[in-house]
Every structure is written in structure tokens, then in C-alpha cells.
N, C-alpha and C. Protein backbone atom coordinates (compact mmCIF):
# COMPACT_ATOMS: atom_id res chain seq x y z
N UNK A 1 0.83 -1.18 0.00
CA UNK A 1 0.00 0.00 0.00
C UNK A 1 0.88 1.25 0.00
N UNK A 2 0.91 1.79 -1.00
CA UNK A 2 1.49 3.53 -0.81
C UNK A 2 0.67 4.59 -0.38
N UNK A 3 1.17 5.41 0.37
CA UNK A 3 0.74 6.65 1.19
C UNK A 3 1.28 7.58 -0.07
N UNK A 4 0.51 8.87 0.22
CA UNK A 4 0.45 10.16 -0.72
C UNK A 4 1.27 10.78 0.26
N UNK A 5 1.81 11.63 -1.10
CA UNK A 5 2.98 12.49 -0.54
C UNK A 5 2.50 13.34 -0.01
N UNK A 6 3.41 14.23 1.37
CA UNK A 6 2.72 15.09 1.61
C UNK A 6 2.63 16.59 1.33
N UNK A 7 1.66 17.42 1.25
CA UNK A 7 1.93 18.55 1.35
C UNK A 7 2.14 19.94 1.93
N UNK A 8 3.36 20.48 1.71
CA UNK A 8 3.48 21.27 2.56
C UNK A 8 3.36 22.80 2.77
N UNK A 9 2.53 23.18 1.53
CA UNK A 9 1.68 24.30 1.43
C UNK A 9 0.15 23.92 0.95
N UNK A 10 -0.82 24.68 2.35
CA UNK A 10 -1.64 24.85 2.32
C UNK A 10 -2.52 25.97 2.38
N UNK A 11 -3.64 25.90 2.19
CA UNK A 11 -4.53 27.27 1.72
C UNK A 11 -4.78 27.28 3.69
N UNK A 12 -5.50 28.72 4.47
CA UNK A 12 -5.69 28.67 5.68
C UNK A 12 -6.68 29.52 5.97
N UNK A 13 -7.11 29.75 6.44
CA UNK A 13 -7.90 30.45 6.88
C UNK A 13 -7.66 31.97 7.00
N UNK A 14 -8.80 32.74 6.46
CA UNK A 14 -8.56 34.01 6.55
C UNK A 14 -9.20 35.01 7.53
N UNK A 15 -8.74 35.84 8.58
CA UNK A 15 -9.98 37.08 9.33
C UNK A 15 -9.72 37.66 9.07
N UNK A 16 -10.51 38.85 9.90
CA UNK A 16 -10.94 40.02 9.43
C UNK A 16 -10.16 40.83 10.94
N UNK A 17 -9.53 41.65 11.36
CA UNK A 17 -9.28 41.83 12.32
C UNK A 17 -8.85 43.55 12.53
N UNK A 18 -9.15 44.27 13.78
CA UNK A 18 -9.19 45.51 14.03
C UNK A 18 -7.94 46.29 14.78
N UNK A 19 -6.72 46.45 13.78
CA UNK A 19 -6.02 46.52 14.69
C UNK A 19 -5.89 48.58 14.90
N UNK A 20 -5.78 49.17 16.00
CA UNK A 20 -5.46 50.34 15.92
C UNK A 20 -6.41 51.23 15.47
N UNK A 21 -7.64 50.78 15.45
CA UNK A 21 -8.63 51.39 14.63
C UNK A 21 -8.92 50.55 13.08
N UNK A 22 -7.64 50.27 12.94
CA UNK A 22 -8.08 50.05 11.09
C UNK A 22 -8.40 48.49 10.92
N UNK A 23 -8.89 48.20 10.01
CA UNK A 23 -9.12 46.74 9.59
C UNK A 23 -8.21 46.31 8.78
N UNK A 24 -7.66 44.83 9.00
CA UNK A 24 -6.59 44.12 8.53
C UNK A 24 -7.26 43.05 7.94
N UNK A 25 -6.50 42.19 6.97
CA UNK A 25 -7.20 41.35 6.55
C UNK A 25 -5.78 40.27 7.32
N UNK A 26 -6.02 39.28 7.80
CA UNK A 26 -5.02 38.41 8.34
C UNK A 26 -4.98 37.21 7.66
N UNK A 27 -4.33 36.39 7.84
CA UNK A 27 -4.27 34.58 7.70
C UNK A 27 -3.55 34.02 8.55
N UNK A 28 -4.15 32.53 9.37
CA UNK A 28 -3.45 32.02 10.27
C UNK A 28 -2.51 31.34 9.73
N UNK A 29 -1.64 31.09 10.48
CA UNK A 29 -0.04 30.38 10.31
C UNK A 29 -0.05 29.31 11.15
N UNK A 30 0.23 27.90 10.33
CA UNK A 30 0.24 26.92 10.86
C UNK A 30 1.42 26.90 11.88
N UNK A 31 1.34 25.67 13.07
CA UNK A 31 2.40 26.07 14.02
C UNK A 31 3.97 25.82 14.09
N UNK A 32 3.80 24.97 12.74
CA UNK A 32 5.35 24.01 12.70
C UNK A 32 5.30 23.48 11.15
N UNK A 33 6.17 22.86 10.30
CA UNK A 33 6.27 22.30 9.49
C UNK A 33 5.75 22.77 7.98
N UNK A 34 4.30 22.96 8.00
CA UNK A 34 3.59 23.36 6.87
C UNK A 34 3.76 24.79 7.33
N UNK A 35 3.46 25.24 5.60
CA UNK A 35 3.71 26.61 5.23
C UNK A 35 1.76 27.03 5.23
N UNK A 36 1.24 28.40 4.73
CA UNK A 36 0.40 28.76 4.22
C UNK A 36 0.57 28.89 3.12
N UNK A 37 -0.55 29.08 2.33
CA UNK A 37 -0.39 29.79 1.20
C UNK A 37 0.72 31.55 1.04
N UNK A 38 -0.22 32.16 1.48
CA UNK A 38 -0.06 33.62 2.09
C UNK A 38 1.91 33.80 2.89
N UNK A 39 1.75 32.76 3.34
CA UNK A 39 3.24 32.56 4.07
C UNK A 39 4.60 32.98 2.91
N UNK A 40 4.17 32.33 2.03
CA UNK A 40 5.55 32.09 0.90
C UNK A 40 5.69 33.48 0.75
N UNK A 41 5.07 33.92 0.56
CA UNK A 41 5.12 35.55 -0.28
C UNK A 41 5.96 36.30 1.00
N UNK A 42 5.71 36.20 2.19
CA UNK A 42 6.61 36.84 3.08
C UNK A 42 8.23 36.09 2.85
N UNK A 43 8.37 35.05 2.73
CA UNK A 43 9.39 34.60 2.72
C UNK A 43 9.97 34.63 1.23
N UNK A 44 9.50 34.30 0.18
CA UNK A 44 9.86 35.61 -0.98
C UNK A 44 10.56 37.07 -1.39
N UNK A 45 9.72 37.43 -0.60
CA UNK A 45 10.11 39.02 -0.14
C UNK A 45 11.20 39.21 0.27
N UNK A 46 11.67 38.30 1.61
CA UNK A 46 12.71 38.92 2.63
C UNK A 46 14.13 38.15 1.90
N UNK A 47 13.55 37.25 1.23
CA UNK A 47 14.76 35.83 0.32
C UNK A 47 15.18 37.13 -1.14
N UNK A 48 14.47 37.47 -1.18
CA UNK A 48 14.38 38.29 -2.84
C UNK A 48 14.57 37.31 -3.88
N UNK A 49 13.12 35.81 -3.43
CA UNK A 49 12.82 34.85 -4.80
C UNK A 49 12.31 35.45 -5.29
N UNK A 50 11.83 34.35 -5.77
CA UNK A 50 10.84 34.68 -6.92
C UNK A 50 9.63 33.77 -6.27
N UNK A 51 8.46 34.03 -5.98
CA UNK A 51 7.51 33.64 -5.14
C UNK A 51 7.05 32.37 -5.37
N UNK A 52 6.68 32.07 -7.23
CA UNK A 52 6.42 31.22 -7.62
C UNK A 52 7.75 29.72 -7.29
N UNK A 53 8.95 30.42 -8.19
CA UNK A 53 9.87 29.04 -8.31
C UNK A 53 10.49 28.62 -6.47
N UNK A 54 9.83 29.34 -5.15
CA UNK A 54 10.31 29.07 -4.40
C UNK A 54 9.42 28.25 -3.63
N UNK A 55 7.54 28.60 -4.19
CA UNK A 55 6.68 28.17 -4.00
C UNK A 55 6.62 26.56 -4.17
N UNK A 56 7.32 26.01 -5.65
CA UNK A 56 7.61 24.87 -5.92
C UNK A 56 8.50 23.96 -5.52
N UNK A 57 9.79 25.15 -4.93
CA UNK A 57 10.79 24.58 -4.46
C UNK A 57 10.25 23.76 -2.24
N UNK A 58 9.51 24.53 -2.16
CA UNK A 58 8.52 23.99 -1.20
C UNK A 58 7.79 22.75 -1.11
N UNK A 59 7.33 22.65 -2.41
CA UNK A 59 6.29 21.45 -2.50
C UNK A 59 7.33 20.51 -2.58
N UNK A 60 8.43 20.62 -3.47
CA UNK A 60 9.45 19.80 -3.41
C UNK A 60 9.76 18.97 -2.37
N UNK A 61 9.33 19.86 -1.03
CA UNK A 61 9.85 19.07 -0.11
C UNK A 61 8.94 17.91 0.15
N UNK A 62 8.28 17.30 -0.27
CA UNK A 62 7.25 16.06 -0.33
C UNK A 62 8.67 15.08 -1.05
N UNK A 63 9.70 15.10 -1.54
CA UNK A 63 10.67 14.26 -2.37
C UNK A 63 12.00 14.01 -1.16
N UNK A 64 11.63 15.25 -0.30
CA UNK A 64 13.16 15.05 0.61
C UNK A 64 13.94 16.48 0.40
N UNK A 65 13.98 17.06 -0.58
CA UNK A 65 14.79 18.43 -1.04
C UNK A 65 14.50 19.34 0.00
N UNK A 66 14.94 19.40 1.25
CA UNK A 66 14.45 20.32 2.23
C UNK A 66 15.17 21.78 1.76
N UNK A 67 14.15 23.23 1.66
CA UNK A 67 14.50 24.63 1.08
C UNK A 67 14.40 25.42 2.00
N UNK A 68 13.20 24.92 2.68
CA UNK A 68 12.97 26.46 4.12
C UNK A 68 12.40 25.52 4.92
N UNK A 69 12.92 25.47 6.14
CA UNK A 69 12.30 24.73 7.52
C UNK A 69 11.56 25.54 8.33
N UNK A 70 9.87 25.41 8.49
CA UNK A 70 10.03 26.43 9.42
C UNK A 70 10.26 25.82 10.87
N UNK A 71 10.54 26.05 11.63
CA UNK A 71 10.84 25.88 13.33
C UNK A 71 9.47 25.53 13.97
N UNK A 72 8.81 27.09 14.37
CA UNK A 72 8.04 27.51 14.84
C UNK A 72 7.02 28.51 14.75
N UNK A 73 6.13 28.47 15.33
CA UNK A 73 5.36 29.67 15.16
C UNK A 73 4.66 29.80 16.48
N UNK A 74 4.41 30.98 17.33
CA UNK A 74 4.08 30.65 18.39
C UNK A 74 3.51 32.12 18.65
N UNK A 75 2.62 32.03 19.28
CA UNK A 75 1.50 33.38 19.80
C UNK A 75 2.40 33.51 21.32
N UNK A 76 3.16 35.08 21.52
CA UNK A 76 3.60 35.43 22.61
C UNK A 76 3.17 35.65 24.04
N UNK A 77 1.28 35.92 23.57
CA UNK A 77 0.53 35.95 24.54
C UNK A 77 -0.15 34.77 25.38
N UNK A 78 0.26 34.07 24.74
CA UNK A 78 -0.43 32.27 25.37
C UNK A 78 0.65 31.58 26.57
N UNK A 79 -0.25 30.80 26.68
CA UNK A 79 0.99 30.40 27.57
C UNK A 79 1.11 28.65 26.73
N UNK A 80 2.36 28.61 26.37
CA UNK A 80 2.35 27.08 25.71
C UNK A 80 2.10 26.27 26.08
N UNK A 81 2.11 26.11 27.56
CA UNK A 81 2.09 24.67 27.84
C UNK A 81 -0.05 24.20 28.42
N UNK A 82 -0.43 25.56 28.03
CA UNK A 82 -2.17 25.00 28.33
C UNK A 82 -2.88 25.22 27.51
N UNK A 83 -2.34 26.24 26.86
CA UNK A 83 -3.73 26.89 25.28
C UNK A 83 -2.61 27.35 24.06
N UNK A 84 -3.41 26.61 23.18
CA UNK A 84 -2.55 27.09 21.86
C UNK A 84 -3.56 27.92 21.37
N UNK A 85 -2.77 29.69 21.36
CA UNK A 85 -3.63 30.58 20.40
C UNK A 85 -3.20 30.74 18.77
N UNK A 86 -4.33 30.89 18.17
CA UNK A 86 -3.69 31.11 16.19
C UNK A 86 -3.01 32.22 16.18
N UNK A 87 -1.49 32.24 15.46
CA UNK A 87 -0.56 32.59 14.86
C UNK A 87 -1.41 33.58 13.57
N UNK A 88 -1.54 35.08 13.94
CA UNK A 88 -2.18 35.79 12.64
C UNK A 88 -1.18 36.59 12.15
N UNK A 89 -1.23 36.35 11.00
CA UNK A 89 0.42 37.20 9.90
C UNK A 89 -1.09 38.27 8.98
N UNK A 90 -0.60 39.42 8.83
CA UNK A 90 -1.10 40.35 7.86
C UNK A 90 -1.31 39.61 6.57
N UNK A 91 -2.31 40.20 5.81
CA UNK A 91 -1.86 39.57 4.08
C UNK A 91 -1.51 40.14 3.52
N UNK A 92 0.16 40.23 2.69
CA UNK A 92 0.41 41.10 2.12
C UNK A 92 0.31 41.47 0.61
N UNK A 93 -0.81 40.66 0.11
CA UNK A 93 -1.90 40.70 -1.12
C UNK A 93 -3.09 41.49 -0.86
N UNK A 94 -3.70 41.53 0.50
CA UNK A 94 -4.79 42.06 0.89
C UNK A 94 -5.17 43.19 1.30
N UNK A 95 -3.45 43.70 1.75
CA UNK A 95 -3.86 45.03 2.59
C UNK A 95 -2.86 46.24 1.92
N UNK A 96 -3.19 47.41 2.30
CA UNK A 96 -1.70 48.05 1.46
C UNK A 96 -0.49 48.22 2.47
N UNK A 97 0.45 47.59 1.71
CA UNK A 97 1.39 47.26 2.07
C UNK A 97 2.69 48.67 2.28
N UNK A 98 3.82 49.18 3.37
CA UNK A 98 4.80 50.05 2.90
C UNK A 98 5.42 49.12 3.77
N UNK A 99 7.10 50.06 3.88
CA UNK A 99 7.94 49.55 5.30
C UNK A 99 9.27 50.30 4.74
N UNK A 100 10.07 49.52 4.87
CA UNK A 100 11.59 50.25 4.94
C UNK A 100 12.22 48.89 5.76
N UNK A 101 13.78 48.98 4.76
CA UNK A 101 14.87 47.83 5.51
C UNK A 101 15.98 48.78 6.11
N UNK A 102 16.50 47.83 7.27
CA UNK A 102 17.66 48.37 7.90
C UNK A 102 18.65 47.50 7.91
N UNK A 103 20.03 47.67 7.41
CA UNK A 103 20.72 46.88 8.18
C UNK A 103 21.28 46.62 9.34
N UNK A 104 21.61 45.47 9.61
CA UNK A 104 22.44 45.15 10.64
C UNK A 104 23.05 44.24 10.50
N UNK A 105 23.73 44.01 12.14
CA UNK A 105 24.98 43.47 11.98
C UNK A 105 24.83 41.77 11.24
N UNK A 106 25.39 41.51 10.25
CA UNK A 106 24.99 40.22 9.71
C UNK A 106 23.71 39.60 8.99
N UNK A 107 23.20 40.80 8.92
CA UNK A 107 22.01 40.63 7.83
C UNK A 107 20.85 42.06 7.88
N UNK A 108 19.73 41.77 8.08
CA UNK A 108 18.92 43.33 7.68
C UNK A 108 17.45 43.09 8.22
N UNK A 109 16.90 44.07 8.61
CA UNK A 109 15.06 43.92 8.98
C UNK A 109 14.21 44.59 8.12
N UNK A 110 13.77 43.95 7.83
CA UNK A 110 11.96 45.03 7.15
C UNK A 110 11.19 44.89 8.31
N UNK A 111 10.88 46.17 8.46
CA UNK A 111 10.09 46.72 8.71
C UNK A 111 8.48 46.87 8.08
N UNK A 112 7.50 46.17 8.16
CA UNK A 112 5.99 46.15 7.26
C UNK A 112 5.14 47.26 8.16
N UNK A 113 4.42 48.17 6.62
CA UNK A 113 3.33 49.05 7.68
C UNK A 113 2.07 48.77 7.09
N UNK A 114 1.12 48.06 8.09
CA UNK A 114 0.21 47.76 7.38
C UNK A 114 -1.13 48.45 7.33
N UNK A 115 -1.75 48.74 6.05
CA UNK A 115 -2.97 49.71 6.31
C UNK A 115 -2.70 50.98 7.02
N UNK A 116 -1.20 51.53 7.30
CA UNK A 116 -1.31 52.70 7.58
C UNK A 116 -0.57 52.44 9.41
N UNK A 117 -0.68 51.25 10.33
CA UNK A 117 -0.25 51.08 11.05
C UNK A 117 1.17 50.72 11.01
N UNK A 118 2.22 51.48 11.59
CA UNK A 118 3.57 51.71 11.55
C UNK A 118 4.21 50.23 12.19
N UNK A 119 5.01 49.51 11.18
CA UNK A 119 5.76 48.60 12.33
C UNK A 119 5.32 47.18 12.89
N UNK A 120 4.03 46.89 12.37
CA UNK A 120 3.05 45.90 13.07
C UNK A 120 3.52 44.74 12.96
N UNK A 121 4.64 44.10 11.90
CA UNK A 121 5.12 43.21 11.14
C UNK A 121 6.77 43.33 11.03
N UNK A 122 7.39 42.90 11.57
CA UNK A 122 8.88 43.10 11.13
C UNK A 122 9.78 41.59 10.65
N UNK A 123 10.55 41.75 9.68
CA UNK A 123 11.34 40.53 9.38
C UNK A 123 12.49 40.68 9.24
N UNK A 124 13.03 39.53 10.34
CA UNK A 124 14.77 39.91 9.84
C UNK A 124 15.30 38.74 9.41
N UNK A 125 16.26 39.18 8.72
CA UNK A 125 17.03 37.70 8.10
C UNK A 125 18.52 37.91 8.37
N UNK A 126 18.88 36.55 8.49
CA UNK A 126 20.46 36.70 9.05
C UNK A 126 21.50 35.65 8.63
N UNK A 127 22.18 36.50 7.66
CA UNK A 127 23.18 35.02 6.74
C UNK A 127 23.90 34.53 7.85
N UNK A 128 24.02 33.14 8.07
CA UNK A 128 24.32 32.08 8.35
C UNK A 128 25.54 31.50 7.36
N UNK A 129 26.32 30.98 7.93
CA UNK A 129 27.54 29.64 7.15
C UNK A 129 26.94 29.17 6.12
N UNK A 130 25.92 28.49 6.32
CA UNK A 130 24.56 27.60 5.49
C UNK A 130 23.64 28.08 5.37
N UNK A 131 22.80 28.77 5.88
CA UNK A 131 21.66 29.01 5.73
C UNK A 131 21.68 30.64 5.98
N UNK A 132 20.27 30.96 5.86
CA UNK A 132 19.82 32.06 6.50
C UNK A 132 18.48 32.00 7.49
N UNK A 133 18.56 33.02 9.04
CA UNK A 133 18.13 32.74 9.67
C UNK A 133 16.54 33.63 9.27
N UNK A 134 15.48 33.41 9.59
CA UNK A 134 14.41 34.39 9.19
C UNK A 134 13.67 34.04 10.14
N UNK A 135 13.55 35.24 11.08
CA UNK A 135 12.44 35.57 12.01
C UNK A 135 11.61 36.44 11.90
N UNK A 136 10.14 36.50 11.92
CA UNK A 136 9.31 37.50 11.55
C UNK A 136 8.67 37.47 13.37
N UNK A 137 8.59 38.62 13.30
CA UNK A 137 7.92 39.58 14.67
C UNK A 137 6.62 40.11 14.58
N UNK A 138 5.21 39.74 14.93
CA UNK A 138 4.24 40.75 14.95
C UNK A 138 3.90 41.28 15.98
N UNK A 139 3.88 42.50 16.48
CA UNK A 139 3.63 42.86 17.76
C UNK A 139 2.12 43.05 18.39
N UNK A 140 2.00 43.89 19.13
CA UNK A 140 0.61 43.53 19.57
C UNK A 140 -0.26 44.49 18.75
N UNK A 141 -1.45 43.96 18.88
CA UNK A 141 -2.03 42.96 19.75
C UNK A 141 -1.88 41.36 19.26
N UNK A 142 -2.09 40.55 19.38
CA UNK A 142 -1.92 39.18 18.74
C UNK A 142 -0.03 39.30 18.34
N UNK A 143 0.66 39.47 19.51
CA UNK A 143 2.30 39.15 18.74
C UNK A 143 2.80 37.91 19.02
N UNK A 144 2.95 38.22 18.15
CA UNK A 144 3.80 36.84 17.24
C UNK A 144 5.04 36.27 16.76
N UNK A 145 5.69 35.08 17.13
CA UNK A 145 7.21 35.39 16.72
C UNK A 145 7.24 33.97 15.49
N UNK A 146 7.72 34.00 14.83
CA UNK A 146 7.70 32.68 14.04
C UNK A 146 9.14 32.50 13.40
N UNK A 147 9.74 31.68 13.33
CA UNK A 147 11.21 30.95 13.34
C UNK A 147 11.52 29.90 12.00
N UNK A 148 12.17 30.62 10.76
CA UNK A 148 12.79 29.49 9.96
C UNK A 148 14.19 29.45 9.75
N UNK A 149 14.72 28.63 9.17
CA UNK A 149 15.89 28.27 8.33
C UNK A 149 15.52 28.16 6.50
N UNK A 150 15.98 29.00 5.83
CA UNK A 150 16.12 28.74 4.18
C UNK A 150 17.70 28.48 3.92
N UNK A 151 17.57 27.40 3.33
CA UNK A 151 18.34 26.56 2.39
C UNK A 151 19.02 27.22 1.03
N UNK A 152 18.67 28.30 1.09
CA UNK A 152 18.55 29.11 -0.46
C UNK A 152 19.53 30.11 -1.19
């Protein structure tokens, strides 16, 4: 009997959410392993792929070709060990998007402003020997820290 490969981008769920006054359009972030849909495009961005051929290079990983690991994803306000709260990332298809990068020491942050709210979203990436490190930050309300490794 063969088992189906698996996949590791999926479509997720989308809200509607009020941050600062303004309305955001969000998507939850799975907590480990699988990507979102919505996910790649942040990690696109901060990689400077190409959304699509990195999108594939993802699915790939159903063969073994591991490209981007994510770690984690974890809601700052929960407490882990009794309630798992959903992981909400902005959409950055959905909402209007600005920011600004900075460097630093060993790699650089964006900064995301979303709908007009300054800062709500930040990503930094950090070359590594092998890899690069990519942590994205959402602050409050709902903050968020989420943790990969790209291969890339």
C-alpha cells in the first residue's frame, strides 16, 4: 500500500481583524512544518525569490529536497504549555502594504506598515555559514514570533 505524498503548502484560513482602529485582513499560520499559502510571499520578499519558483521549491519538499524549515510559530501571549492561540500574519496581497529595511549586523530587517499602522510586522534575516536565519515579529495585539531556516 502507498501513502500520498505530503503537502506542505496549504490554503488557511482568513480574518478580518481591528487593529489600531483600522481593519486588517489576516491569515493564520500553521504552528510548525507546513507553510500557508499567504506565508511564501513573506518569505519571498525577505529571500528576494521569486515567489512562484520558491513556492515549488517547497512542494518539493514532499521528495526530501528540504528549502525552508520552518521551526516555529508561536502566539507570545499564550501560555504554551495550556492553550494554543492562532498565529495571525497580515496579508500582504490584501492590505496596502509600505515599510523600509535596515541593516544590521549580519544581515537586515523590514520593517511592514500595514494599512497605515507603523511597524506591526517586522522581518529579519540573518546570513548564516549555510543558511539564512528568518524571524518574523508581529507585535501587539496578537504578537507573534515565528522561526525558519532557508536553504537558499
Amino acid at each position: 500500500m502507498s501513502t500520498l505524498p505530503i503537502e506542505y503548502i496549504r490554503m488557511s484560513r482568513m480574518f478580518r481583524e481591528v487593529v489600531e482602529g483600522k481593519e486588517i485582513v489576516s491569515f493564520e499560520v500553521p504552528a510548525h512544518k507546513f507553510f500557508a499559502r499567504n506565508e511564501v510571499l513573506y518569505l519571498s520578499t525577505v529571500l528576494d525569490y521569486d515567489a512562484r519558483k520558491l513556492e515549488n521549491m517547497i512542494s518539493d519538499m514532499k521528495y526530501g529536497r528540504v528549502v525552508v524549515e520552518k521551526m516555529w510559530a508561536v502566539r507570545l501571549d499564550a501560555d504554551m504549555f495550556k492553550e494554543s492561540k492562532k498565529v495571525l500574519l497580515p496579508d500582504l496581497a490584501s492590505n496596502q502594504i509600505d515599510g523600509n529595511v535596515e541593516d544590521v549586523e549580519g544581515g537586515h530587517v523590514v520593517n511592514i506598515h500595514v494599512n497605515g499602522i507603523k511597524d506591526l510586522v517586522r522581518v529579519a534575516v540573518f546570513d548564516k555559514q549555510s543558511y539564512k536565519d528568518i524571524v518574523i515579529v508581529r507585535r501587539s495585539p496578537l504578537p507573534a514570533l515565528i522561526r525558519y531556516a532557508a536553504f537558499v
